[in-house]
Structures are given as C-alpha cells and as structure tokens.
Protein backbone atom coordinates (compact mmCIF):
# COMPACT_ATOMS: atom_id res chain seq x y z
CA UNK A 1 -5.48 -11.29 -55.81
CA UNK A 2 -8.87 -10.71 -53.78
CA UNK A 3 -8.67 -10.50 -50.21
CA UNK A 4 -10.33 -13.27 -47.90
CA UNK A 5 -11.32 -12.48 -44.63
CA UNK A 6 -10.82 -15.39 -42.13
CA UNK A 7 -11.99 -16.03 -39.05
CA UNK A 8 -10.41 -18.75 -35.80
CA UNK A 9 -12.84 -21.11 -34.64
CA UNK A 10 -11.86 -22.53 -31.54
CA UNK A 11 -12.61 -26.24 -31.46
CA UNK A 12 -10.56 -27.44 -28.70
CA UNK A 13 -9.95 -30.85 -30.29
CA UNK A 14 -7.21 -32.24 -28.73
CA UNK A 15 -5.46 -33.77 -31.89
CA UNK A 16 -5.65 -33.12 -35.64
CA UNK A 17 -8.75 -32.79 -37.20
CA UNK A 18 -8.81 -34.67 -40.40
CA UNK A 19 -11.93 -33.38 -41.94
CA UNK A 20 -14.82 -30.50 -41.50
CA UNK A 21 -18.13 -30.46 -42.78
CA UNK A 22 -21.36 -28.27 -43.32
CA UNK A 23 -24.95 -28.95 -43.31
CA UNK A 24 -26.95 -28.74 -46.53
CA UNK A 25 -28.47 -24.78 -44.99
CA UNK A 26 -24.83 -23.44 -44.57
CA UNK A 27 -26.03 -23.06 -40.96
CA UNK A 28 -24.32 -25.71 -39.00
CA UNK A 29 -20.68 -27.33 -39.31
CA UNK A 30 -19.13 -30.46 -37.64
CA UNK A 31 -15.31 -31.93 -37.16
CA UNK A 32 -13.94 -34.86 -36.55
CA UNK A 33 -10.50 -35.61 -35.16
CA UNK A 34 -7.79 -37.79 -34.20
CA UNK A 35 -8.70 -37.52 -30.97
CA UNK A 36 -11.92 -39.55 -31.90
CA UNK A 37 -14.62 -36.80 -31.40
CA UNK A 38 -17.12 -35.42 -33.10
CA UNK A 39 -18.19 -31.80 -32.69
CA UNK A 40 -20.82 -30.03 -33.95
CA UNK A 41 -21.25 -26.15 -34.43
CA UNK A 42 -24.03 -23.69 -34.57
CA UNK A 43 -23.92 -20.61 -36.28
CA UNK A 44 -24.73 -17.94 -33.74
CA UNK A 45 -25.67 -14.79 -35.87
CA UNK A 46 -26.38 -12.12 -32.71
CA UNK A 47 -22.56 -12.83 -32.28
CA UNK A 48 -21.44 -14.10 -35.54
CA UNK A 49 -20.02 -16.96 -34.82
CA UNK A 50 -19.50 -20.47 -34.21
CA UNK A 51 -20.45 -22.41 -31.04
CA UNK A 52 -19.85 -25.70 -30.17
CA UNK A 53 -23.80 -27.11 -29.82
CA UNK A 54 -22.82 -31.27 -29.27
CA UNK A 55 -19.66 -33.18 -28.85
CA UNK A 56 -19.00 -37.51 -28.35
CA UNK A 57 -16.64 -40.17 -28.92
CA UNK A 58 -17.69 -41.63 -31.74
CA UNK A 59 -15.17 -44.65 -32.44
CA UNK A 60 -11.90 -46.41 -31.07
CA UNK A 61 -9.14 -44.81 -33.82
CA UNK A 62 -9.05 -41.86 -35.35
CA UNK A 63 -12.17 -40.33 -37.12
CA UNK A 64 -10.86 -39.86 -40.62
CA UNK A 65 -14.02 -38.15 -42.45
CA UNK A 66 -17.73 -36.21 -41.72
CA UNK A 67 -20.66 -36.19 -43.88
CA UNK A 68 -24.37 -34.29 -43.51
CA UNK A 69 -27.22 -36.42 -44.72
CA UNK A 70 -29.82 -34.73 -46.81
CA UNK A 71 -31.90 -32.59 -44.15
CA UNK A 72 -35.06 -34.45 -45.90
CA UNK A 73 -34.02 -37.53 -43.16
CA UNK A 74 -33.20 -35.13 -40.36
CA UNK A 75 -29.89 -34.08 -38.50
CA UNK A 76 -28.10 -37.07 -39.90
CA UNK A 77 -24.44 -38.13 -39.50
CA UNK A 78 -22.01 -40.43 -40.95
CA UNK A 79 -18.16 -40.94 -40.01
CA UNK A 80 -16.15 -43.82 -41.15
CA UNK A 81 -12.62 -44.02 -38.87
CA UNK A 82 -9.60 -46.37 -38.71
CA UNK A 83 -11.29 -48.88 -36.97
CA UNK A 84 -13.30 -50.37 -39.37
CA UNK A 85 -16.49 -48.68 -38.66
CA UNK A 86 -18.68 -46.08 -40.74
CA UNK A 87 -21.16 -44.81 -37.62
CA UNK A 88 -24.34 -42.85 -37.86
CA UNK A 89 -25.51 -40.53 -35.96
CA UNK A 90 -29.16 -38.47 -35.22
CA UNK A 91 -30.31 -35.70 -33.13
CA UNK A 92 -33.51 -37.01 -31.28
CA UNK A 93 -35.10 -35.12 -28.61
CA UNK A 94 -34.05 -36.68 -25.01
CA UNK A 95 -35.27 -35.62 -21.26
CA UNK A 96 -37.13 -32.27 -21.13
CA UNK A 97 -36.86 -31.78 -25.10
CA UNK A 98 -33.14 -31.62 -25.20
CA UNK A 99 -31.68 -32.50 -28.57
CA UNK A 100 -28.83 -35.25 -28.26
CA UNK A 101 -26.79 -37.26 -30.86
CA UNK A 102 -27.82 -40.49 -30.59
CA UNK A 103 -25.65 -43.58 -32.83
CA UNK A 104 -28.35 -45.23 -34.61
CA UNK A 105 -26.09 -47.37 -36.73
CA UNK A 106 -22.85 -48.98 -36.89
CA UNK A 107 -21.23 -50.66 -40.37
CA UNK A 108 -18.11 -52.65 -39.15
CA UNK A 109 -17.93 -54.56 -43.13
CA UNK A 110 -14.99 -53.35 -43.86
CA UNK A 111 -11.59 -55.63 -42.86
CA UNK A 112 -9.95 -52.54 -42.97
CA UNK A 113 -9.58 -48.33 -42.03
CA UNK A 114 -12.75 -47.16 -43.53
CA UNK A 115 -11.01 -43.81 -45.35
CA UNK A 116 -13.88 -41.56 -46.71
CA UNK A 117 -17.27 -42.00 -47.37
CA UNK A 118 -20.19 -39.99 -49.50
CA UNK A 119 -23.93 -39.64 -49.37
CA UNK A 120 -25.94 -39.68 -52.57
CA UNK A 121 -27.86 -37.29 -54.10
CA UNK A 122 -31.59 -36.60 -52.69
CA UNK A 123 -33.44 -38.32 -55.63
CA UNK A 124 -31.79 -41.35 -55.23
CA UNK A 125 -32.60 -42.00 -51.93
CA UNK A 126 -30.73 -42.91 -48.49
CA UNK A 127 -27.19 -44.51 -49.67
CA UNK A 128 -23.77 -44.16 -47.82
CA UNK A 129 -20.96 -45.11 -50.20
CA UNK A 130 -17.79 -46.03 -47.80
CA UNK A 131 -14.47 -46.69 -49.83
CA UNK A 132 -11.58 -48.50 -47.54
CA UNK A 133 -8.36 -49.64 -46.88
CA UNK A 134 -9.07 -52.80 -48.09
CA UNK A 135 -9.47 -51.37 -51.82
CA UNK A 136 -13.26 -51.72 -51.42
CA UNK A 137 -15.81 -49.59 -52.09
CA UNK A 138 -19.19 -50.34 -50.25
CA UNK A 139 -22.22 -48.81 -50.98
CA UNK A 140 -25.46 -49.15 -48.32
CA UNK A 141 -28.58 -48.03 -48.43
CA UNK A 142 -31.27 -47.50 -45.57
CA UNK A 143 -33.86 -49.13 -47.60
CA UNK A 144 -36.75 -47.67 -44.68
CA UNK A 145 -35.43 -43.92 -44.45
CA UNK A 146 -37.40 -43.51 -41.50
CA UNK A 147 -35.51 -46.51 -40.10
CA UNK A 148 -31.93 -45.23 -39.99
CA UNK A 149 -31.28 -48.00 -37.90
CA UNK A 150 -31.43 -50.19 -40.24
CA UNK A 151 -28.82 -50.32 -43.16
CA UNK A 152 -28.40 -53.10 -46.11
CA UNK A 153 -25.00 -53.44 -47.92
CA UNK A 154 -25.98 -53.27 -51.96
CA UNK A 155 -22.53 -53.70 -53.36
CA UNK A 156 -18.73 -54.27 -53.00
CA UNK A 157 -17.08 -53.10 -55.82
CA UNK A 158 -13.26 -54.63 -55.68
CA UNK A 159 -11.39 -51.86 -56.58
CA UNK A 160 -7.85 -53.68 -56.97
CA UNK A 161 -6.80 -57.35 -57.60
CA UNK A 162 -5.57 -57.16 -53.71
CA UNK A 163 -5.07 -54.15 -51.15
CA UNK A 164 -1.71 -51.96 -50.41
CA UNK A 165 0.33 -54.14 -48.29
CA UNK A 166 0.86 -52.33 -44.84
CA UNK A 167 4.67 -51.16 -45.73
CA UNK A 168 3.18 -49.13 -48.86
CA UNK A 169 1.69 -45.46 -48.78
CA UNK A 170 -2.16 -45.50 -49.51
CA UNK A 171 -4.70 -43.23 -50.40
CA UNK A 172 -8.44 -44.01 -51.30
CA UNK A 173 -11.68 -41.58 -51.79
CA UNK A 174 -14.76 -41.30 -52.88
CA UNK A 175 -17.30 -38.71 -54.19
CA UNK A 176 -21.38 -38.96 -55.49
CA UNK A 177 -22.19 -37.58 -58.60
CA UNK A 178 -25.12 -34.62 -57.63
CA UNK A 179 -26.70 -34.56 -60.43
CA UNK A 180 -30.62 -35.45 -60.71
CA UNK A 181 -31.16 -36.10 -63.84
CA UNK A 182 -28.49 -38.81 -65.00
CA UNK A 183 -27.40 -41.87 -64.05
CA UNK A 184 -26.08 -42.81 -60.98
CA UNK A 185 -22.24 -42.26 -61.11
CA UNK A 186 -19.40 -42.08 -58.22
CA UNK A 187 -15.73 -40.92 -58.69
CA UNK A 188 -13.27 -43.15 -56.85
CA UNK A 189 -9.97 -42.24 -55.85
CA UNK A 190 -7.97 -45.77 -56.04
CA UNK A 191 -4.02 -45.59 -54.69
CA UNK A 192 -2.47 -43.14 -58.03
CA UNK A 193 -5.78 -43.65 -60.34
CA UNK A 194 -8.78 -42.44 -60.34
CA UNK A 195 -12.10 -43.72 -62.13
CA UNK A 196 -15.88 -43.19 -62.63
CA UNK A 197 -18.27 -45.85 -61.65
CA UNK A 198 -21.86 -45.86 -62.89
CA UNK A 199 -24.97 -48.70 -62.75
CA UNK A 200 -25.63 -50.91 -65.59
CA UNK A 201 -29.44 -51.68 -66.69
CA UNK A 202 -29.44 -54.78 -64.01
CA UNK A 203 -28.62 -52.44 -61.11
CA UNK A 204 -24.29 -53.36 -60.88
CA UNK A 205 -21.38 -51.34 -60.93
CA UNK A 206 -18.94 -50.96 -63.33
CA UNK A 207 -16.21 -48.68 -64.24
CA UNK A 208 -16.61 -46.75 -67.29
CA UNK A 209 -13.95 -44.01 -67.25
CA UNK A 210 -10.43 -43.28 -65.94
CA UNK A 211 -9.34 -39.70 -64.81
CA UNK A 212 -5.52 -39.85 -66.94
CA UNK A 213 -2.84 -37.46 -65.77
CA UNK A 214 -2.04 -38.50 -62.10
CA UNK A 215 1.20 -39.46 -61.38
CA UNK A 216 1.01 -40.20 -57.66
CA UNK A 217 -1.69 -40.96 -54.38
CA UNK A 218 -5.33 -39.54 -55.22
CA UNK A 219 -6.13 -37.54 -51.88
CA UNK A 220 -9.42 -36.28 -52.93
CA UNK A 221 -11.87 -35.91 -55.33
CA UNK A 222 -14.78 -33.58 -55.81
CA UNK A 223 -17.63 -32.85 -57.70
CA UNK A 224 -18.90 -29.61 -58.54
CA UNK A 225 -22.65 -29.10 -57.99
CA UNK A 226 -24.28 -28.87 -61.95
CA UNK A 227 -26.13 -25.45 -61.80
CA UNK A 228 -27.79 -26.04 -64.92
CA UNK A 229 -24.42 -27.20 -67.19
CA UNK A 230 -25.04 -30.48 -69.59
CA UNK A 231 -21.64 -31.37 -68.33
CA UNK A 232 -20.29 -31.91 -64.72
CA UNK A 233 -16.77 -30.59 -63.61
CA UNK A 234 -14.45 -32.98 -61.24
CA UNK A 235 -11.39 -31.56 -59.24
CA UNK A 236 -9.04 -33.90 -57.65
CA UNK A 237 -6.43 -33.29 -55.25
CA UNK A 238 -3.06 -35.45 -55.39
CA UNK A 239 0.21 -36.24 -53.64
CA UNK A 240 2.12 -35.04 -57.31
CA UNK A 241 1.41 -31.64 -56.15
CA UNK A 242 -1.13 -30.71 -59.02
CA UNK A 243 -4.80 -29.68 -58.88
CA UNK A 244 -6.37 -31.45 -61.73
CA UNK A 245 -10.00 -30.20 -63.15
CA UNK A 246 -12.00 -32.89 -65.66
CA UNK A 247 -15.01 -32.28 -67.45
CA UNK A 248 -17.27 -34.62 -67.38
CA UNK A 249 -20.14 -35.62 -70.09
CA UNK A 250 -22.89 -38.22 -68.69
CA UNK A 251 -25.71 -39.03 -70.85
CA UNK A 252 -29.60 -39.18 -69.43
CA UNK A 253 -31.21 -41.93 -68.76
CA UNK A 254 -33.43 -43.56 -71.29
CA UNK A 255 -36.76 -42.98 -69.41
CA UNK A 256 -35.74 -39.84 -67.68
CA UNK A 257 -34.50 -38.07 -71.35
CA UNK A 258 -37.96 -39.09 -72.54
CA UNK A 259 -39.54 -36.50 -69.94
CA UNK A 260 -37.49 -33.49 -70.49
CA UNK A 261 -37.74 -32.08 -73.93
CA UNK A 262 -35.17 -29.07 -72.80
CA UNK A 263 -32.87 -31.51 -73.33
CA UNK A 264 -30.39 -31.71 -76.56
CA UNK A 265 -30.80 -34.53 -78.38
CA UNK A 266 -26.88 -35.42 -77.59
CA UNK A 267 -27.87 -35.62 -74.09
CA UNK A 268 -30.45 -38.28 -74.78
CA UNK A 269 -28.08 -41.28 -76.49
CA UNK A 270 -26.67 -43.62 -74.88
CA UNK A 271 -23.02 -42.63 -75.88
CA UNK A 272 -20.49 -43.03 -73.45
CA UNK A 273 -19.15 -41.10 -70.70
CA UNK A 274 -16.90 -38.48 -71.91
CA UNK A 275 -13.92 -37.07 -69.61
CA UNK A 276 -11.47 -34.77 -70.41
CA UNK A 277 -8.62 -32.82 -68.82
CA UNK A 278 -9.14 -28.96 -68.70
CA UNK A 279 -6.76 -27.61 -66.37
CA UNK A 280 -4.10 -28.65 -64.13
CA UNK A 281 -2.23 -26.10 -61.63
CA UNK A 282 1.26 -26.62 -59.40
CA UNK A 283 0.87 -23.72 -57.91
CA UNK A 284 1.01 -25.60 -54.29
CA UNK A 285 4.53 -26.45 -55.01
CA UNK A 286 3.70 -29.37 -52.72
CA UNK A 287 1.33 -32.06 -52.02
CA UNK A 288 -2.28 -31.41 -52.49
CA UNK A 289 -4.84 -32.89 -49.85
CA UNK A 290 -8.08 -31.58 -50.07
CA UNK A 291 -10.56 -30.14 -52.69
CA UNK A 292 -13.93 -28.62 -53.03
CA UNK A 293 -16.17 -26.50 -54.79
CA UNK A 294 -18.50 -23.91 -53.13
CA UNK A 295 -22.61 -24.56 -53.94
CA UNK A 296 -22.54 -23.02 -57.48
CA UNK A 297 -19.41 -24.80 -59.16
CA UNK A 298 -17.57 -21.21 -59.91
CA UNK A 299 -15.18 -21.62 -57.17
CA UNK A 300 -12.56 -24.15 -56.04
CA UNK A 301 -10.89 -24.59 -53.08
CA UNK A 302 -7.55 -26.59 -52.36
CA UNK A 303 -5.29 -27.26 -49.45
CA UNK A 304 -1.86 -28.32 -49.29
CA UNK A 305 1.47 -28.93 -47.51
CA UNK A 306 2.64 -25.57 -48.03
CA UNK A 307 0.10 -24.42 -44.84
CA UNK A 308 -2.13 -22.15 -47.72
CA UNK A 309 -5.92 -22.41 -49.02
CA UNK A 310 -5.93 -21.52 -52.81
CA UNK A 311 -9.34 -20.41 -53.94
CA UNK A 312 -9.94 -20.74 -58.25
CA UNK A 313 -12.31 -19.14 -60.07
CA UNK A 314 -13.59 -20.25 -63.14
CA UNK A 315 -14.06 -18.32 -66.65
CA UNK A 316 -16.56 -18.69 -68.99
CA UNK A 317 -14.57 -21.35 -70.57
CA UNK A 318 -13.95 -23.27 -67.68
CA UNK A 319 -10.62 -21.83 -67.17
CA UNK A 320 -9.89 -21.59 -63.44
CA UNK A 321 -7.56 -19.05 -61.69
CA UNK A 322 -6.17 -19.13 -58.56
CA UNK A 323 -7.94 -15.58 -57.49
CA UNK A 324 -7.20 -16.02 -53.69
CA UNK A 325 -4.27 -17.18 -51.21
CA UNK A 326 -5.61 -17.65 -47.08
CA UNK A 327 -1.89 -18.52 -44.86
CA UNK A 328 -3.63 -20.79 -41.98
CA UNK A 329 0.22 -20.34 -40.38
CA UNK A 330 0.22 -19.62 -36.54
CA UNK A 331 1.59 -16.55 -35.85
CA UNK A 332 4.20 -16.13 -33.33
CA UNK A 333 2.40 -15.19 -29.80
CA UNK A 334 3.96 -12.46 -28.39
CA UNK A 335 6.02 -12.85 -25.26
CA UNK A 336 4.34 -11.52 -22.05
C-alpha cells in the first residue's frame, strides 16, 4: 500500500469534534465540536502549517456539521447543531480592519437536532439544504446573496410518514449534486435508506431513485466532483460496516442540452435517473461514519470505528481499491 504522511493539528477543542471542513482554495479549514465552537485555520506556508486564525460559540448543543459557502459570497459559514439551529456566519472587517466572524443568520425551523446540512452548487445560486431529526429536509435560499441576512425557506420535503421516536438509533444526511449542467438533484441519507431527490418542471421535489443495498443507519453520503464524466459517482458510508459506491446517470435539462452540442444524444432525453451499484468494500470490519472524495473524483476517503482512514483509488473502470491505511491511534506517551 502507498504511504501517507500525516501531520497533528492541535485544535484544543475541548470535546469531540464531529466534523472538519475546507474552503473551496484548499487554503483554510474549520471544526466544529461538542464543545460548541467553531474554529477556523489558516494555512501558514513559511511554517507549513495550521494556525488557529478565529474561534466562537456558535450554538447551545453540540455543533454536529461545517460547511464553506462558495467564495463567490465571501468567507461564508454554515453549522446546523442539536439545538435546532443551522447558523451562518461571515468575516467582515471590524475596528482598525480586523477581520471577525460575525452571525448574520440564524434558521431555528427545524422541531428537531438539525444533523447535516449542504450548500449547492455555484450556478444555482445561494441555497443551504439542512436535513433533521425530525425526518425533514429543508432547503433555503438567500434570495439577495449580498443579503446573507436574509434567508427564505423554499421547501420541506417529509422524508418519513413520522420521525424516529427518541428510544430508536437515528441517522440522517444530506449531500448537493455538483454538477452544472443537470438538474438540480440532492442525495439524502434517511434512517437505513438512502434516495435521490431532484425538481420537477413546477419547481418541487420529488424522489426519483433509491440507493438499494444498505442494510443499516446511512452515516454519510458523498458526491464525487464530475471532472468531465456523463455520469456522477456517490459513496455512502453506513453503520453495516460497508462502503458502498453508485453510479449515477442524470439526464440534461431540456433547455440546457439544447446549448451544448458536445453532448450525446443519450444525455439529452428525458429518461430517468439511472443508479447502479459498482462496488461495495468491508474492509472496516466495523461501522463506517464518514466519506469523501478529494477535488477530482479518483480518490475516496472513509473513516470508521476501527480508529483507521482508508483511502480508494479508482481504475479506469470505476473499480476502487483501498491503496492507503492512516492509524489516527494515540500512541502511548512515554513516561518521564
């Protein structure tokens, strides 16, 4: 197997941190935590590495998950947490220039933990789809991008006839589609089941696809960025203990297939969304939590139980191997 080098970056959260993410450049990274902060990182290359730039409270529960806005809208972020509450946060300039996170917004629809939440792709412009507890998914969109103060609900998509009760074991996620030339289209994690939602020609929401196979919770669920492919590849990430990888076939748009002529003429129908099952790995041994793909779609990364990041590569026919194992075990410190 190839050989990862790894570095420690020492956050100093004071509880578990439930979810890390970059910025669209690579160039800054953020974390949120149990303990209810948010910190923010900036890559220091003199030194080479990672410095905490910002740091707030930024709820009354635990933060469960961090997303970067498009850098089109600015330094931009969103973090839904177990009280109810998706928050959004920019860096303005404050007293003598210095950059500050300010909370510019604060979506408290939800009557229950908001669990993940996703930003959409660039073309379609400023939308926040937050998926909760309450087995509701809850797309908004900041209808004035300027305005980021100012955020209108679109949709609640009911996701089951009525939510977990608060004795069962639940799980709920939620991913964007990137791509920018086909419909709009989110993948859903929903309890053991996940599904593909896309709009209809008046605007709504419906389900159009199930992802078969899983036989327990959905943790996560991932897109990989398109790179060119007439098909889109999904991971998702699941309590069973298996790493599943769908491919994923979504027609154009009417009007937008019209404008590219590159395009094969099976691309330009309105057939249905096509999903199939190309690969699904155990090699965890345990359950899965997390997935996601690095910016061209050739690599996948997973994290599980077992204390290990697995890192798959794909092959030219979209046959991934696990090329990479990274131990995030403490080791013993030695006694003094």
């Amino acid at each position: 197997m190839d050989k990862v080098e790894s570095t420690t970056i020492p956050t100093n959260h004071k509880d578990l941190i439930n979810d890390v993410s970059y910025d669209f450049y690579g160039r800054r990274m953020a974390s949120c935590s149990a303990d209810q902060r948010v910190k923010v990182y900036d890559f220091e290359e003199e030194h080479e590495n990672w410095k905490v730039s910002s740091e707030w409270r930024a709820g009354d529960a635990s933060l469960m998950r961090i997303e970067w806005a498009h850098p089109e809208f600015g330094q931009v972020l969103a973090v839904c947490s177990l009280d109810r509450g998706v928050r959004v946060y920019q860096e303005q300039k404050g007293v003598s220039n210095r950059k500050t996170w300010v909370e510019v917004a604060k979506l408290m629809d939800a009557r229950s933990a908001v669990m993940d939440i996703s930003f959409c792709p660039i073309q379609h412009g400023c939308k926040l789809a937050a998926i909760s507890a309450d087995a509701t998914l809850r797309i908004y969109e900041a209808l004035e991008p300027e305005n980021l103060s100012s955020w209108t609900l679109m949709d609640e998509i009911k996701l089951l006839p009525s939510p977990p009760s608060r004795n069962e074991q639940f799980s709920f996620c939620v991913s964007w589609c990137p791509s920018r030339w086909r419909t709009q289209c989110i993948a859903v994690g929903c309890m053991d089941t996940a599904y593909l939602y896309t709009q209809n020609t008046s605007a709504k929401w419906k389900q159009i696809a199930t992802l078969p196979g899983h036989t327990d919770l959905v943790r996560d669920i991932a897109w990989a960025p398109a790179m060119g492919r007439l098909y889109h590849l999904l991971a998702t990430a699941s309590k069973d203990g298996n790493v599943r990888i769908f491919k994923v076939s979504i027609p154009l748009q009417t009007n937008q297939a019209t404008s590219f002529e590159y395009e094969s003429a099976a691309e330009t129908t309105e057939e249905p969304i096509k999903v199939e099952l190309i690969g699904e790995y155990d090699n965890h041994k345990c359950q899965v939590w997390r997935c996601q793909f690095n910016v061209t779609g050739t690599i996948l990364s997973t994290s599980g139980d077992d204390g290990c990041v697995r890192l798959w590569k794909a092959s030219y026919a979209n046959l991934f191997k696990c090329i990479s194992v990274v131990s995030l075990e403490r080791k013993p410190e030695r006694a003094v």
